[in-house]
PDB file of N, CA and C in Angstrom:
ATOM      1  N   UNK A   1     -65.590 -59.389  -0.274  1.00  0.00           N
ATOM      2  CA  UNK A   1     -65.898 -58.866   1.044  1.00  0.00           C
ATOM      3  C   UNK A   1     -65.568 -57.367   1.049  1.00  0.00           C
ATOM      4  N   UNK A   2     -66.529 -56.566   1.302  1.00  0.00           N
ATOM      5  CA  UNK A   2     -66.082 -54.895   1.482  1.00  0.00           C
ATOM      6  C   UNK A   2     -65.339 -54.785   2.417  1.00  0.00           C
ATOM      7  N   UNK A   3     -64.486 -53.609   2.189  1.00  0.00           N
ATOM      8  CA  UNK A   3     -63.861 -53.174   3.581  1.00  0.00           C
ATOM      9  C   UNK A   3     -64.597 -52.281   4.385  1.00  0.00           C
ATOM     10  N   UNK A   4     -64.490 -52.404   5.452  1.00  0.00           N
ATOM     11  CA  UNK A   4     -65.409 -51.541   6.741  1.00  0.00           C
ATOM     12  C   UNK A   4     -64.822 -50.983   7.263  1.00  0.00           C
ATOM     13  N   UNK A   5     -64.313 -49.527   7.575  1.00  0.00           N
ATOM     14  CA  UNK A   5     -63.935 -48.854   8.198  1.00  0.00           C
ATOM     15  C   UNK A   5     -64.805 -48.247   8.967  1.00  0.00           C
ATOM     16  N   UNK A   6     -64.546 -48.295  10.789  1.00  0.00           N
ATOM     17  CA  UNK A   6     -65.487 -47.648  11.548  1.00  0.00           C
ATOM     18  C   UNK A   6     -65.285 -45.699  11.375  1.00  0.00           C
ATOM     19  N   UNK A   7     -66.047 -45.079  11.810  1.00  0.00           N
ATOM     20  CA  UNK A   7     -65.799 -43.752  11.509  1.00  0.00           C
ATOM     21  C   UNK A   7     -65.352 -43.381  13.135  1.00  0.00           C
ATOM     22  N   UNK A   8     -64.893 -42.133  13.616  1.00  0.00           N
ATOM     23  CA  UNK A   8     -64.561 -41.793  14.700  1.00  0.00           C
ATOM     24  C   UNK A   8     -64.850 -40.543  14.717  1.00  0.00           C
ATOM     25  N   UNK A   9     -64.791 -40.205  15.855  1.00  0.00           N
ATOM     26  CA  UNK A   9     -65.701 -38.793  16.336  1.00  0.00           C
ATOM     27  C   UNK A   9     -64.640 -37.969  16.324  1.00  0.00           C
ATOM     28  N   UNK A  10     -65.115 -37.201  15.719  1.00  0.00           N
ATOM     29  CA  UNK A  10     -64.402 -35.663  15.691  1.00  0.00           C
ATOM     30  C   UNK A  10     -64.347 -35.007  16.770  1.00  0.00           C
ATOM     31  N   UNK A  11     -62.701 -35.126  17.305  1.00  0.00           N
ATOM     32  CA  UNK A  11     -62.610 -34.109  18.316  1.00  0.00           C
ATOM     33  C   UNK A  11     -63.092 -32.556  18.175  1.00  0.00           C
ATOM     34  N   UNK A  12     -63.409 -31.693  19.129  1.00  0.00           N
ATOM     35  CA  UNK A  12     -63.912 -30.552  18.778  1.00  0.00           C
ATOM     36  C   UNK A  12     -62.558 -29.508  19.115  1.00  0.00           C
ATOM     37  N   UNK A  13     -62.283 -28.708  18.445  1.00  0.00           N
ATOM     38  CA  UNK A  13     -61.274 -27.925  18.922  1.00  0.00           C
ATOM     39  C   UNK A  13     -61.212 -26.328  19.550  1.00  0.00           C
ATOM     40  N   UNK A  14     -60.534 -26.544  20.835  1.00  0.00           N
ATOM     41  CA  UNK A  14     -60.434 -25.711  21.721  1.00  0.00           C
ATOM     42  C   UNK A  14     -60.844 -24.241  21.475  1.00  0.00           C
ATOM     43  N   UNK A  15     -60.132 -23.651  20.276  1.00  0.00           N
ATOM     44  CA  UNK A  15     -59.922 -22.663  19.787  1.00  0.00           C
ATOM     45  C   UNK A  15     -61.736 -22.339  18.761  1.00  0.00           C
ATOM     46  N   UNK A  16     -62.503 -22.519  19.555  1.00  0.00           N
ATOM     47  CA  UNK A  16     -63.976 -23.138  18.642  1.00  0.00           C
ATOM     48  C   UNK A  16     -64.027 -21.311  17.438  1.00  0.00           C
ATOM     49  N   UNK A  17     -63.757 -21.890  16.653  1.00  0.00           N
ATOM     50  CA  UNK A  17     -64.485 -20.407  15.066  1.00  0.00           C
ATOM     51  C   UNK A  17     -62.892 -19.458  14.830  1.00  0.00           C
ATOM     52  N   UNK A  18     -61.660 -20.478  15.209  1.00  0.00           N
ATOM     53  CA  UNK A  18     -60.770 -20.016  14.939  1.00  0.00           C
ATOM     54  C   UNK A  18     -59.604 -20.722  14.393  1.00  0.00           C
ATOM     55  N   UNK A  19     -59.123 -20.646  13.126  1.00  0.00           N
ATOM     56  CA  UNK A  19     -58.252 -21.656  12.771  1.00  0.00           C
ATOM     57  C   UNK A  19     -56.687 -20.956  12.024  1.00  0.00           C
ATOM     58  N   UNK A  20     -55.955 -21.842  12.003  1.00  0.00           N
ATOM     59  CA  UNK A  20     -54.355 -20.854  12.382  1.00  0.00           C
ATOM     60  C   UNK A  20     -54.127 -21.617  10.596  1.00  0.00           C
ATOM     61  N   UNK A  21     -53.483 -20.203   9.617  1.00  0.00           N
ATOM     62  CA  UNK A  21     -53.422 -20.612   8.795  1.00  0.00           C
ATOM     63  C   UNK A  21     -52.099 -20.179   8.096  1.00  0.00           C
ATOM     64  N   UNK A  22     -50.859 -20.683   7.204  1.00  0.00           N
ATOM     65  CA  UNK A  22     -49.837 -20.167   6.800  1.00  0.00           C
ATOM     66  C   UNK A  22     -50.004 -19.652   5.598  1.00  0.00           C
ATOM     67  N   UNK A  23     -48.850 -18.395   5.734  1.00  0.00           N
ATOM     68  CA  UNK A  23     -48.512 -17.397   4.603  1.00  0.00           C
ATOM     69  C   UNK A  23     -47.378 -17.013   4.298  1.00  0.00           C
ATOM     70  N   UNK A  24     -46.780 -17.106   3.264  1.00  0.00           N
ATOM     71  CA  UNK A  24     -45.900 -16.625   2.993  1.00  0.00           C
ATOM     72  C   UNK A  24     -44.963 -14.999   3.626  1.00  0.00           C
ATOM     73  N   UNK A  25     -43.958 -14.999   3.673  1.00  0.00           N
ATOM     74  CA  UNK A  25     -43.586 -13.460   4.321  1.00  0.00           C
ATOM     75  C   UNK A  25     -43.998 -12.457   3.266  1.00  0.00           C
ATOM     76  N   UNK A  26     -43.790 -13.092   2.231  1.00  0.00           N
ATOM     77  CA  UNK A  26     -44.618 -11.503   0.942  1.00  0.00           C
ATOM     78  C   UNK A  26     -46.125 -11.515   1.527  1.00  0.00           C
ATOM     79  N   UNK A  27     -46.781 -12.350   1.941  1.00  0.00           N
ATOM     80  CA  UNK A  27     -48.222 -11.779   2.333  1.00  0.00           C
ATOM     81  C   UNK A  27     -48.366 -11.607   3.599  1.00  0.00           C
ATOM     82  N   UNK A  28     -47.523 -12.113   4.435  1.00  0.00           N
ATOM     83  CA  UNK A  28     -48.287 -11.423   5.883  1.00  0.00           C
ATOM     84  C   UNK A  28     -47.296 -10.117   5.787  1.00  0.00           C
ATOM     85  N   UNK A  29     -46.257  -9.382   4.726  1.00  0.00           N
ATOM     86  CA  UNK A  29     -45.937  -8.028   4.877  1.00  0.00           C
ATOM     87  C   UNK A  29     -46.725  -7.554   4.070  1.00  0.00           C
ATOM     88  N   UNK A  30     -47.911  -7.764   3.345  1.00  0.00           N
ATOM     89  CA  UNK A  30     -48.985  -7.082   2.474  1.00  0.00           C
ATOM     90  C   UNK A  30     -50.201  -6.662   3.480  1.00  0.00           C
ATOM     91  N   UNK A  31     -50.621  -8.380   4.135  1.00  0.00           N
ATOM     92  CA  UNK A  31     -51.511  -8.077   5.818  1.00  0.00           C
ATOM     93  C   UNK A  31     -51.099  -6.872   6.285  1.00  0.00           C
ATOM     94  N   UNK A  32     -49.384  -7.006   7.137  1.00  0.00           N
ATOM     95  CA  UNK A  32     -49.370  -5.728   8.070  1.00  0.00           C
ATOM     96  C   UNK A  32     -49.527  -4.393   7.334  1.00  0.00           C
ATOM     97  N   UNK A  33     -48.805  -4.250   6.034  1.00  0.00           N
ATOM     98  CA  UNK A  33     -49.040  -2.844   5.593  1.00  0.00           C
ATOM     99  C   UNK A  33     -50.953  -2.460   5.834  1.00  0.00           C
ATOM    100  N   UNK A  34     -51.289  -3.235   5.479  1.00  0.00           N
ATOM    101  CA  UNK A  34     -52.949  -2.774   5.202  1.00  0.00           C
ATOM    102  C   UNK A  34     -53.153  -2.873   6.726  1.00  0.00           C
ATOM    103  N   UNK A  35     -52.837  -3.711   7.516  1.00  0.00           N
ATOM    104  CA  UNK A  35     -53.540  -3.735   9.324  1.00  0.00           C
ATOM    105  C   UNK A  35     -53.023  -1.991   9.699  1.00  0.00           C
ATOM    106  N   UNK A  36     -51.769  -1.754   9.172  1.00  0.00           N
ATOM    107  CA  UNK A  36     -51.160  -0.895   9.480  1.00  0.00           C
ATOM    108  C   UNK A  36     -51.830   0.734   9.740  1.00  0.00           C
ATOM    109  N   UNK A  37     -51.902   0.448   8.094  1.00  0.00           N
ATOM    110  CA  UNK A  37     -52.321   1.417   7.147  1.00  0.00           C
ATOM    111  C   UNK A  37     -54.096   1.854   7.649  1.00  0.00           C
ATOM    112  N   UNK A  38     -54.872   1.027   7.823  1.00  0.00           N
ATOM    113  CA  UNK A  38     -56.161   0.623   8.693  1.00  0.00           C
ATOM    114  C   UNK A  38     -56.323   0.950  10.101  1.00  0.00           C
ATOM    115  N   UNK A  39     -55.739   0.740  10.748  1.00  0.00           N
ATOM    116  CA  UNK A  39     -55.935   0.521  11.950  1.00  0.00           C
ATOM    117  C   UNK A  39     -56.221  -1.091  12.083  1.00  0.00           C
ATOM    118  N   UNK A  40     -56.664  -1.855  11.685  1.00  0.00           N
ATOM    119  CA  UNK A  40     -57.543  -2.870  11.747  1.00  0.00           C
ATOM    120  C   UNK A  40     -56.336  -3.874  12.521  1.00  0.00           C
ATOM    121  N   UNK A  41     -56.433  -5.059  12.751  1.00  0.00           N
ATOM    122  CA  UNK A  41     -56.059  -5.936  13.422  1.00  0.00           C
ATOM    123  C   UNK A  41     -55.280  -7.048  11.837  1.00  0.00           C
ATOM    124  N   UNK A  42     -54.355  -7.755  11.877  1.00  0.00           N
ATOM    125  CA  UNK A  42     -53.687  -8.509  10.888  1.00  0.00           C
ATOM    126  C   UNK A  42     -54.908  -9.547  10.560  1.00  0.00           C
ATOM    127  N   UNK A  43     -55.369 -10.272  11.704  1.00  0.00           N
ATOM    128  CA  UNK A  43     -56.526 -11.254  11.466  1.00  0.00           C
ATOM    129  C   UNK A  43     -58.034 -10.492  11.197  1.00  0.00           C
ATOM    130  N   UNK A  44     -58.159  -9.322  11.475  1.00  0.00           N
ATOM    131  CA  UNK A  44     -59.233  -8.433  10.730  1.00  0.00           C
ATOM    132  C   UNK A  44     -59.247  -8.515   9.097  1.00  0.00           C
ATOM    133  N   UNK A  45     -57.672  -8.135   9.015  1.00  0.00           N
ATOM    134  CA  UNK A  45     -57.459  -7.346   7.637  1.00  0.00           C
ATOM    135  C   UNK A  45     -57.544  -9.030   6.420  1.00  0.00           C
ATOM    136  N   UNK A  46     -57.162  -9.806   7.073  1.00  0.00           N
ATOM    137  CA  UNK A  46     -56.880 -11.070   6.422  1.00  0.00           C
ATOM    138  C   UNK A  46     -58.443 -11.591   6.151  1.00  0.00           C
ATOM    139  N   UNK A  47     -59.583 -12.105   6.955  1.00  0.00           N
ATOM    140  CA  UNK A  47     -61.016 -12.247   6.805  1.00  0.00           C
ATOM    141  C   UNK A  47     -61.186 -11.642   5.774  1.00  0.00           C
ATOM    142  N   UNK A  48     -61.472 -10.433   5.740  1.00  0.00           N
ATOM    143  CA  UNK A  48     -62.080  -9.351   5.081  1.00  0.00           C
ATOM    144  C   UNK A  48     -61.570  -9.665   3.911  1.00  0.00           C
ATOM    145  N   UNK A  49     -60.627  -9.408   3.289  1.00  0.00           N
ATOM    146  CA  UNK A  49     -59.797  -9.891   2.039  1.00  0.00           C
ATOM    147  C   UNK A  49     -59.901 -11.162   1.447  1.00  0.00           C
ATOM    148  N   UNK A  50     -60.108 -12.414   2.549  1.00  0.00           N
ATOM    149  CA  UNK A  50     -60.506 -13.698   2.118  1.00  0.00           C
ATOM    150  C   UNK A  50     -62.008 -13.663   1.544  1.00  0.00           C
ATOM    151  N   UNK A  51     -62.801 -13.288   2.258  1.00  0.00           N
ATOM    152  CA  UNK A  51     -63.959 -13.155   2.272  1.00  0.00           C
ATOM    153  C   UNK A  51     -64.572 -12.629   1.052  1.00  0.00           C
ATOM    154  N   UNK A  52     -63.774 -11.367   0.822  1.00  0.00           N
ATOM    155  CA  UNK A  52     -64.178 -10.794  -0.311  1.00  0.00           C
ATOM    156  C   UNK A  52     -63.965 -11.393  -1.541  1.00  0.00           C
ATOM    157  N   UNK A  53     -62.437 -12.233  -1.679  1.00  0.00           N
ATOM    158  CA  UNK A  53     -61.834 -12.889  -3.026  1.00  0.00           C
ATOM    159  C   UNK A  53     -62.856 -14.226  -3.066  1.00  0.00           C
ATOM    160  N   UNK A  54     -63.757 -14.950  -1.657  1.00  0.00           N
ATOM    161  CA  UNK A  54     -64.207 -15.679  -1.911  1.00  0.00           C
ATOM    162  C   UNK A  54     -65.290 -15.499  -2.604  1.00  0.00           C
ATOM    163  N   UNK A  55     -66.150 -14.111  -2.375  1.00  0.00           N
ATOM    164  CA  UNK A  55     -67.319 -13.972  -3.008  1.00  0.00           C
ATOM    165  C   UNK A  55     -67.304 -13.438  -4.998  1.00  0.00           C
ATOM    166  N   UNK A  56     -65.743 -13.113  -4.750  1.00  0.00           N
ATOM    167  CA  UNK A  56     -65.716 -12.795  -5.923  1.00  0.00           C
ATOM    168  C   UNK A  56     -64.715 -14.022  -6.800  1.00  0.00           C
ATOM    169  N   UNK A  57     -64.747 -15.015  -6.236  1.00  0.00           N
ATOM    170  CA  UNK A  57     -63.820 -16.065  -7.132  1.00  0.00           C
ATOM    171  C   UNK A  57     -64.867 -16.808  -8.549  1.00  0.00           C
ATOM    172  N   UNK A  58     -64.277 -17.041  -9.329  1.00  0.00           N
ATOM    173  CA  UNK A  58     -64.705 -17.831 -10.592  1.00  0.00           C
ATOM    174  C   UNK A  58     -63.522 -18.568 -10.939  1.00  0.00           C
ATOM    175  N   UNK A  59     -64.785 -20.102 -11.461  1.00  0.00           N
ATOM    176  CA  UNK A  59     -63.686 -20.714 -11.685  1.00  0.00           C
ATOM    177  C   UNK A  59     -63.540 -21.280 -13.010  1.00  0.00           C
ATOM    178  N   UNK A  60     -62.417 -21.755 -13.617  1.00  0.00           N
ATOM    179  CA  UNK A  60     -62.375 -22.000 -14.954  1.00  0.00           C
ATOM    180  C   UNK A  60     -61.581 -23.594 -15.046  1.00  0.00           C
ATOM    181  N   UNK A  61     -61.893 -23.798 -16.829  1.00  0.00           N
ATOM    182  CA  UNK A  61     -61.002 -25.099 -16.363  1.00  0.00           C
ATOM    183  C   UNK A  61     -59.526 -25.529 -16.492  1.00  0.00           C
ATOM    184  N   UNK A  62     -59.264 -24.716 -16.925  1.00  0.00           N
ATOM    185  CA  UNK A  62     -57.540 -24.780 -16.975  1.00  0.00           C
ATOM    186  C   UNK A  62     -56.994 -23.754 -16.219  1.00  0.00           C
ATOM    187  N   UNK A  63     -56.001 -23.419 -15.509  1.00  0.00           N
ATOM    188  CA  UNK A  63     -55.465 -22.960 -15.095  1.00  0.00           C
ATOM    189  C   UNK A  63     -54.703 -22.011 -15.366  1.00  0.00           C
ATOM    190  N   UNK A  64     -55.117 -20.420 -15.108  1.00  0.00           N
ATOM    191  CA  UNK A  64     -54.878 -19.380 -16.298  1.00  0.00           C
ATOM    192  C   UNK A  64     -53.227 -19.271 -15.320  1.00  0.00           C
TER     193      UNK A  64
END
């Protein structure tokens, strides 16, 4: 007999295209220097930096 699990609806969350994420104190004092240093906003400076390491990530199979 399979097991059946019903699925359930995804609550939608409040905060809609914004999600709260942790960092270490060595990187959110790397964030502020650059928000700083910028002008830019901590959650500006953080996107931008994600964004960029995402477009530039490669991946391999062991773990350098």
């Amino acid at each position: 007999m399979p097991l059946i699990m019903q699925r359930k609806q995804r609550v939608q969350k409040a905060n809609k295209g914004l999600m709260v994420i942790k960092v270490s104190e060595e990187v959110y004092d790397k964030l502020q220097e650059v928000a700083d240093e910028t002008g830019r906003s901590i959650r500006n400076v953080a996107d931008k930096m994600i964004r960029y390491a995402y477009d530039e990530i490669q991946y391999s199979a062991d773990e350098e």
